[in-house]
PDB file of N, CA and C in Angstrom:
ATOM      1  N   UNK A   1      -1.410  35.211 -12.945  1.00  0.00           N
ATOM      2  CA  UNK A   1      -0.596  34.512 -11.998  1.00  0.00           C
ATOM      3  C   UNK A   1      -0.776  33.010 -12.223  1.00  0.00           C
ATOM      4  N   UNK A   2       0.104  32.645 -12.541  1.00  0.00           N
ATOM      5  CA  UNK A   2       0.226  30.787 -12.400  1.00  0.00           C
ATOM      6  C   UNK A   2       0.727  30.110 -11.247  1.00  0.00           C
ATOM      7  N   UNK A   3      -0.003  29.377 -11.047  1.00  0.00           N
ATOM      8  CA  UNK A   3      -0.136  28.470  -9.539  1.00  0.00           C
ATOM      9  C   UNK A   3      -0.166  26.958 -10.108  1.00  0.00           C
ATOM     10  N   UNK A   4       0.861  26.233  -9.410  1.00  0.00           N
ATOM     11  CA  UNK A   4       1.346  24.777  -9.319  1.00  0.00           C
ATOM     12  C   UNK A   4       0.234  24.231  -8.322  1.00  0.00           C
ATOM     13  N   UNK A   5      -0.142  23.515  -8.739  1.00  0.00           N
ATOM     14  CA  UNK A   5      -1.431  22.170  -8.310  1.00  0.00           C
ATOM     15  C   UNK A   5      -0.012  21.224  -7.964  1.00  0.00           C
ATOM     16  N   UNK A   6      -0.111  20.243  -6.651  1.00  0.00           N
ATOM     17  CA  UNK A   6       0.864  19.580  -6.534  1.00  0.00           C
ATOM     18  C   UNK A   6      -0.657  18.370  -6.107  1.00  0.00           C
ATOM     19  N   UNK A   7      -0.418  17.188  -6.653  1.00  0.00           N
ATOM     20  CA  UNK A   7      -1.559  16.151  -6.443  1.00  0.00           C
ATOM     21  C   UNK A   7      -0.724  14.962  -5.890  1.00  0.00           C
ATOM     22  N   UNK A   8      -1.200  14.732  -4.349  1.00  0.00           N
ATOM     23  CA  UNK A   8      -0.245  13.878  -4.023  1.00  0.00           C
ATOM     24  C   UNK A   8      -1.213  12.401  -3.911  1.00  0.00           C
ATOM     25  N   UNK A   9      -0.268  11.532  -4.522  1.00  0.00           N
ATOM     26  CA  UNK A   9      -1.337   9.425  -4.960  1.00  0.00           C
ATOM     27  C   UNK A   9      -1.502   9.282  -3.699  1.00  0.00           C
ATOM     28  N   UNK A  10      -2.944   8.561  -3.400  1.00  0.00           N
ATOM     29  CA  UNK A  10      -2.445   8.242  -1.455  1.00  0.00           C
ATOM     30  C   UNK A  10      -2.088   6.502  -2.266  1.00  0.00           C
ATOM     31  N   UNK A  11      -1.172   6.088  -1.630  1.00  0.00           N
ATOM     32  CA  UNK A  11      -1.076   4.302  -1.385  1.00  0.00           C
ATOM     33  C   UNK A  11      -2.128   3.986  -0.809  1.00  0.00           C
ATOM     34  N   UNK A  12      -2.040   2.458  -0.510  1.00  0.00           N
ATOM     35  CA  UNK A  12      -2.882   2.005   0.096  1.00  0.00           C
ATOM     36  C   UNK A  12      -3.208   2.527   1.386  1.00  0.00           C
ATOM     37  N   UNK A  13      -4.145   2.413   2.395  1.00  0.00           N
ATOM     38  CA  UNK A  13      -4.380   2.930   3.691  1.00  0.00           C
ATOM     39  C   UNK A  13      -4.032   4.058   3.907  1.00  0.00           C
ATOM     40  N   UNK A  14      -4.422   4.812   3.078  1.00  0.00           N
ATOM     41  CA  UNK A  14      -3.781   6.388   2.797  1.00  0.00           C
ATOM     42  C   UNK A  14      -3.279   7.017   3.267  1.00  0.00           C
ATOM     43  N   UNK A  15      -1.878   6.287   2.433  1.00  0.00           N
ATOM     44  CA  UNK A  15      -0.751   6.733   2.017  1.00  0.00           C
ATOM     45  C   UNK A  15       0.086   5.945   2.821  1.00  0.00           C
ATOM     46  N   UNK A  16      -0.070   5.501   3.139  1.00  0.00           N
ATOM     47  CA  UNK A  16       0.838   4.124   3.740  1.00  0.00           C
ATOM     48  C   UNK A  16       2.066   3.607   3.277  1.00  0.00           C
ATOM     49  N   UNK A  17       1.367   3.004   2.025  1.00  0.00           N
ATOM     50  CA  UNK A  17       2.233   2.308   1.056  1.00  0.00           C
ATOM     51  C   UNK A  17       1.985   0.913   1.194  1.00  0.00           C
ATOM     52  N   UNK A  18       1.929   0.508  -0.305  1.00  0.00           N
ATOM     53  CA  UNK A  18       0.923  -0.680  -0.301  1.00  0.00           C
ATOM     54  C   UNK A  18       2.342  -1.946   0.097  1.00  0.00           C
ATOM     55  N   UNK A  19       3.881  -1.361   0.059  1.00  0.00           N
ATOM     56  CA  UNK A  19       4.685  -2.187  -0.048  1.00  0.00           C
ATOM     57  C   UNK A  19       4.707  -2.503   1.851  1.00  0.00           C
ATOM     58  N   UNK A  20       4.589  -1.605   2.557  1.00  0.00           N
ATOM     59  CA  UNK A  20       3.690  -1.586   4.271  1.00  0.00           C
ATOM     60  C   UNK A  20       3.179  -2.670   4.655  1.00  0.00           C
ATOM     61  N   UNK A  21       2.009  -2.593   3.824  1.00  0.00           N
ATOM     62  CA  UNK A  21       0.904  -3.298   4.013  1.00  0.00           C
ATOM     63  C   UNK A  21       1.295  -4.618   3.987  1.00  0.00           C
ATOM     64  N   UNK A  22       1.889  -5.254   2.904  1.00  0.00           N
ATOM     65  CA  UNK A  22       2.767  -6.225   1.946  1.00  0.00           C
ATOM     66  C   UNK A  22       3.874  -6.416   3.411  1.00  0.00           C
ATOM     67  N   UNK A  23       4.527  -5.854   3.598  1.00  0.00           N
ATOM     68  CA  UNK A  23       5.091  -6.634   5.281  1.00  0.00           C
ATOM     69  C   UNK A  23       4.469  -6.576   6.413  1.00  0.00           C
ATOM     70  N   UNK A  24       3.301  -5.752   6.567  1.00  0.00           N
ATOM     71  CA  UNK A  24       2.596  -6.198   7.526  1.00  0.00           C
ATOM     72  C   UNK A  24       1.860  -7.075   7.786  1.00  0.00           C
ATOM     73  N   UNK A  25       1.121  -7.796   6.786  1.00  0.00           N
ATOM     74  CA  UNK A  25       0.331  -9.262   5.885  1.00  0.00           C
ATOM     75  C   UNK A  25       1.822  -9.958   6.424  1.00  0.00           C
ATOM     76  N   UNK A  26       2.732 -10.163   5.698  1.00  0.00           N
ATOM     77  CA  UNK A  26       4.101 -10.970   6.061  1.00  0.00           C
ATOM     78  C   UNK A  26       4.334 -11.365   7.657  1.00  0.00           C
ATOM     79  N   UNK A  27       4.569 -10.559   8.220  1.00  0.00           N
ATOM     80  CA  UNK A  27       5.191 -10.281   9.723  1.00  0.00           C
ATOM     81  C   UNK A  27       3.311 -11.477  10.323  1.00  0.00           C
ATOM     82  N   UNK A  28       2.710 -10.485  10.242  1.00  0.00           N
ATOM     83  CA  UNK A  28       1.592 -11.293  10.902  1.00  0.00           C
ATOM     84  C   UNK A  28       1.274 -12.756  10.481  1.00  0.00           C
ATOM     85  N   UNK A  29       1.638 -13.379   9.181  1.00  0.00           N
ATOM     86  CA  UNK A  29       1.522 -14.518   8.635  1.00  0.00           C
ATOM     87  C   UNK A  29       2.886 -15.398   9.632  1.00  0.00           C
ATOM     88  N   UNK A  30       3.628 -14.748   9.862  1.00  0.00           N
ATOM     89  CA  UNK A  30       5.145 -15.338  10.204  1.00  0.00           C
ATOM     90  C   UNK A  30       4.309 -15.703  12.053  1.00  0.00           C
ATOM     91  N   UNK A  31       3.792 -14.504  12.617  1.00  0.00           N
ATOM     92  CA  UNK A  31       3.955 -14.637  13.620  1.00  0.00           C
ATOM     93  C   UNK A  31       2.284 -15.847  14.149  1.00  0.00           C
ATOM     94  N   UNK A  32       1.281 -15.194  13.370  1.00  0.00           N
ATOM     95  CA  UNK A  32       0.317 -16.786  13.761  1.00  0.00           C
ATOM     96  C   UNK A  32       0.482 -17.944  13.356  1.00  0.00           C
ATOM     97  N   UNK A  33       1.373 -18.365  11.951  1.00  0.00           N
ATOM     98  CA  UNK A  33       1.979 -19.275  11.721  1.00  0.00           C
ATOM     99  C   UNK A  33       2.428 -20.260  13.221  1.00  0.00           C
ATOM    100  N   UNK A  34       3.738 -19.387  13.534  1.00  0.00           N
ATOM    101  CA  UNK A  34       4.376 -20.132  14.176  1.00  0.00           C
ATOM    102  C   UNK A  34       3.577 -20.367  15.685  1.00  0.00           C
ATOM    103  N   UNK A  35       2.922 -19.553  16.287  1.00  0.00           N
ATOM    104  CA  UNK A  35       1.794 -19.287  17.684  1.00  0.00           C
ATOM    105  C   UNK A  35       1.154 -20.757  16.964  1.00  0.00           C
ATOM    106  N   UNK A  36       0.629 -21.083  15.601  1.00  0.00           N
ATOM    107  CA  UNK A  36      -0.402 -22.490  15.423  1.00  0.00           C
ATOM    108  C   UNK A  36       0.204 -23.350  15.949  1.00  0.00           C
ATOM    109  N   UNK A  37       2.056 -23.637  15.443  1.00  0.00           N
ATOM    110  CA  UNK A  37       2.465 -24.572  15.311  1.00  0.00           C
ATOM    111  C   UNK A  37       3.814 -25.048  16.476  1.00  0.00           C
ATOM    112  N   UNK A  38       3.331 -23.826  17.568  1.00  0.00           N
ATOM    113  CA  UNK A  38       4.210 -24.009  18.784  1.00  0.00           C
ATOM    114  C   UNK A  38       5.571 -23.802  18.754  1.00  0.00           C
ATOM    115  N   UNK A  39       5.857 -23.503  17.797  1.00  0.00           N
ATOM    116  CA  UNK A  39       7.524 -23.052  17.678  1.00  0.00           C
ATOM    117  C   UNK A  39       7.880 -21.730  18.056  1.00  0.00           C
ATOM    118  N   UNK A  40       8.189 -21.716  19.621  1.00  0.00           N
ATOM    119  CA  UNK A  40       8.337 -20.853  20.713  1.00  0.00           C
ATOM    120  C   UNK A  40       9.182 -19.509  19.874  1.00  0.00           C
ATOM    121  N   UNK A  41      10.637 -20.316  19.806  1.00  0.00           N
ATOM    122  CA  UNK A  41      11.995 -19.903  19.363  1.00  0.00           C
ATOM    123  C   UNK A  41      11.481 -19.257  18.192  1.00  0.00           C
ATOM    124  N   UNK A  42      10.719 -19.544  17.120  1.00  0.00           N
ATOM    125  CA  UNK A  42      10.664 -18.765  15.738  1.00  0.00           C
ATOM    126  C   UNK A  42       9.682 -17.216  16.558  1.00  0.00           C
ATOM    127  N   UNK A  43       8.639 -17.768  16.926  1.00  0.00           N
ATOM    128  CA  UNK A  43       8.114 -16.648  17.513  1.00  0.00           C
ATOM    129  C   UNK A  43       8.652 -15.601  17.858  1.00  0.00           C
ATOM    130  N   UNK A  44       9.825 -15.574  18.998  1.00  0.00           N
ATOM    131  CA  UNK A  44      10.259 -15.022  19.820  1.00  0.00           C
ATOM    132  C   UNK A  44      11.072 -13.848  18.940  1.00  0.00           C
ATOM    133  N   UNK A  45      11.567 -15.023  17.680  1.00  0.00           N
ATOM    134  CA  UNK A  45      12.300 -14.450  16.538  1.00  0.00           C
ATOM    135  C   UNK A  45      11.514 -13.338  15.865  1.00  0.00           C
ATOM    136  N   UNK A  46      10.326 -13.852  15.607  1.00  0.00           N
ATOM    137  CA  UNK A  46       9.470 -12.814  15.057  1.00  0.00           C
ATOM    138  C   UNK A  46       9.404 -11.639  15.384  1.00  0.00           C
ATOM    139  N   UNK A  47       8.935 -11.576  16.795  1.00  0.00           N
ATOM    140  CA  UNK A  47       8.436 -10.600  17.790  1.00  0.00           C
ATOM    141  C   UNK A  47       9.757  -9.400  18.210  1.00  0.00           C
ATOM    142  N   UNK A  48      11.311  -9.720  18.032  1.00  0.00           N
ATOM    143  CA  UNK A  48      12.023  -9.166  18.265  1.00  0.00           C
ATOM    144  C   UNK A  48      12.394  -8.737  16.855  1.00  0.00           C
ATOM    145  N   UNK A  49      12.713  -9.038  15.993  1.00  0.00           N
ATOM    146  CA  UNK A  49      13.343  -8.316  14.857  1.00  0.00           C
ATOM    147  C   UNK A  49      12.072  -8.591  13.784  1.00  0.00           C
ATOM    148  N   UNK A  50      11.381  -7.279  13.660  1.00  0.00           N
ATOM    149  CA  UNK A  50       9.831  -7.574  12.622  1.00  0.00           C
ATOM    150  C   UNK A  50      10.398  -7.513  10.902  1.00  0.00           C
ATOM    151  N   UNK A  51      11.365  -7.006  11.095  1.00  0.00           N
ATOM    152  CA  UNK A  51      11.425  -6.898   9.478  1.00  0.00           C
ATOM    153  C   UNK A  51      12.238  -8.140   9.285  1.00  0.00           C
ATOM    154  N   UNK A  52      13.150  -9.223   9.612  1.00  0.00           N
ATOM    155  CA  UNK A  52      13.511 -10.201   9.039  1.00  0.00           C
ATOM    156  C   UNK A  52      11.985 -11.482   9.255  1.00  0.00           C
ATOM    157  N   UNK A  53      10.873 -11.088  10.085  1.00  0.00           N
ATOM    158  CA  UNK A  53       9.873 -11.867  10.425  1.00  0.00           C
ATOM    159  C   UNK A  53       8.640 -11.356   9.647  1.00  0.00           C
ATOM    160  N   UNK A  54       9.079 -10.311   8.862  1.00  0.00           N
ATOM    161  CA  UNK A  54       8.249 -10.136   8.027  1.00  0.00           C
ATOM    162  C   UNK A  54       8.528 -10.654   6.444  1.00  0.00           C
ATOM    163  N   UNK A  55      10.181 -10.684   6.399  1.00  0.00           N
ATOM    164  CA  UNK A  55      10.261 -11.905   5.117  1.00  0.00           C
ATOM    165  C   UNK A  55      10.138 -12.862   4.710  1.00  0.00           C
ATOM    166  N   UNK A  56      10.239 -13.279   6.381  1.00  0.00           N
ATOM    167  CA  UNK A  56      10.085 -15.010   6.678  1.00  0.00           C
ATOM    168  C   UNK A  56       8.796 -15.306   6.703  1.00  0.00           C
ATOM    169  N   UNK A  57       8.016 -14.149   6.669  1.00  0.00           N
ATOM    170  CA  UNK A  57       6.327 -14.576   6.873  1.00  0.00           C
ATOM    171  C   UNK A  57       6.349 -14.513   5.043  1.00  0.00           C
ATOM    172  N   UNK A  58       6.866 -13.664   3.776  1.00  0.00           N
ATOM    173  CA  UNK A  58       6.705 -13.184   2.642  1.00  0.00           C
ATOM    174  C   UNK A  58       7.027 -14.761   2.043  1.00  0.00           C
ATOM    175  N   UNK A  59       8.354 -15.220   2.942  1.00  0.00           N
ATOM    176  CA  UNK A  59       8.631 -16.387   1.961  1.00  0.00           C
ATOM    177  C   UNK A  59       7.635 -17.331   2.247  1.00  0.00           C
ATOM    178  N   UNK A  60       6.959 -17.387   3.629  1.00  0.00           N
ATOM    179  CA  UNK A  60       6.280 -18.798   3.883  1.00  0.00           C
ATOM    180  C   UNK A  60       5.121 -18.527   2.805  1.00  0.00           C
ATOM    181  N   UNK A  61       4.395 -17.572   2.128  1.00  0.00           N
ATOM    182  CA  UNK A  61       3.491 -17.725   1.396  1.00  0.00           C
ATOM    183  C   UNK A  61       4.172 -18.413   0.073  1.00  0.00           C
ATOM    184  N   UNK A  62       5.484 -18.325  -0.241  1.00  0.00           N
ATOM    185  CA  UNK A  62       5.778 -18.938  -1.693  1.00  0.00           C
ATOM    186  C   UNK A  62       6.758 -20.737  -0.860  1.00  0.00           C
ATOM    187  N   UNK A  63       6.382 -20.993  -0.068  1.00  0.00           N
ATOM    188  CA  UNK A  63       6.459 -22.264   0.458  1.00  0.00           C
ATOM    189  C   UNK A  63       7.702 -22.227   0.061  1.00  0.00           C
ATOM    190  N   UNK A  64       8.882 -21.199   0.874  1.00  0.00           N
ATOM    191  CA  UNK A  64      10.356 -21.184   0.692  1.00  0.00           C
ATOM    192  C   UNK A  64      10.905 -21.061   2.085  1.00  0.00           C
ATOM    193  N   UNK A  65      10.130 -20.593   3.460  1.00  0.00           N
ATOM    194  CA  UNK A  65      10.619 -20.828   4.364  1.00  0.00           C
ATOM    195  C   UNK A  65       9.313 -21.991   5.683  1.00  0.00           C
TER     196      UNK A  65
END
């Protein structure tokens, strides 16, 4: 009898996905960023739509937003 082994990769934080992780680093960079620097309105931005505040946190590391 032959039997299939199925081996599943964990990602990061197993199995997450390290690309996750990678907007969750983002989003949180976006959102203490702006909490340092008092900019209410970006915050607010953050806190309501996480995935465009998680790009905006991706770009602020390449000093594009």
């Amino acid at each position: 009898m032959a039997r299939i082994i199925i081996q599943r990769e964990d990602g990061c934080l197993g199995g997450g996905g390290c690309l996750g992780v990678i907007a969750l680093a983002g989003w949180i960079t976006a959102v203490v960023r702006d909490a340092f620097m008092v900019k209410w309105l970006w915050l607010i931005f953050d806190i309501l739509l996480p995935p465009l505040g998680a790009i905006r946190g991706i770009l602020m590391w390449f000093g594009l937003a």
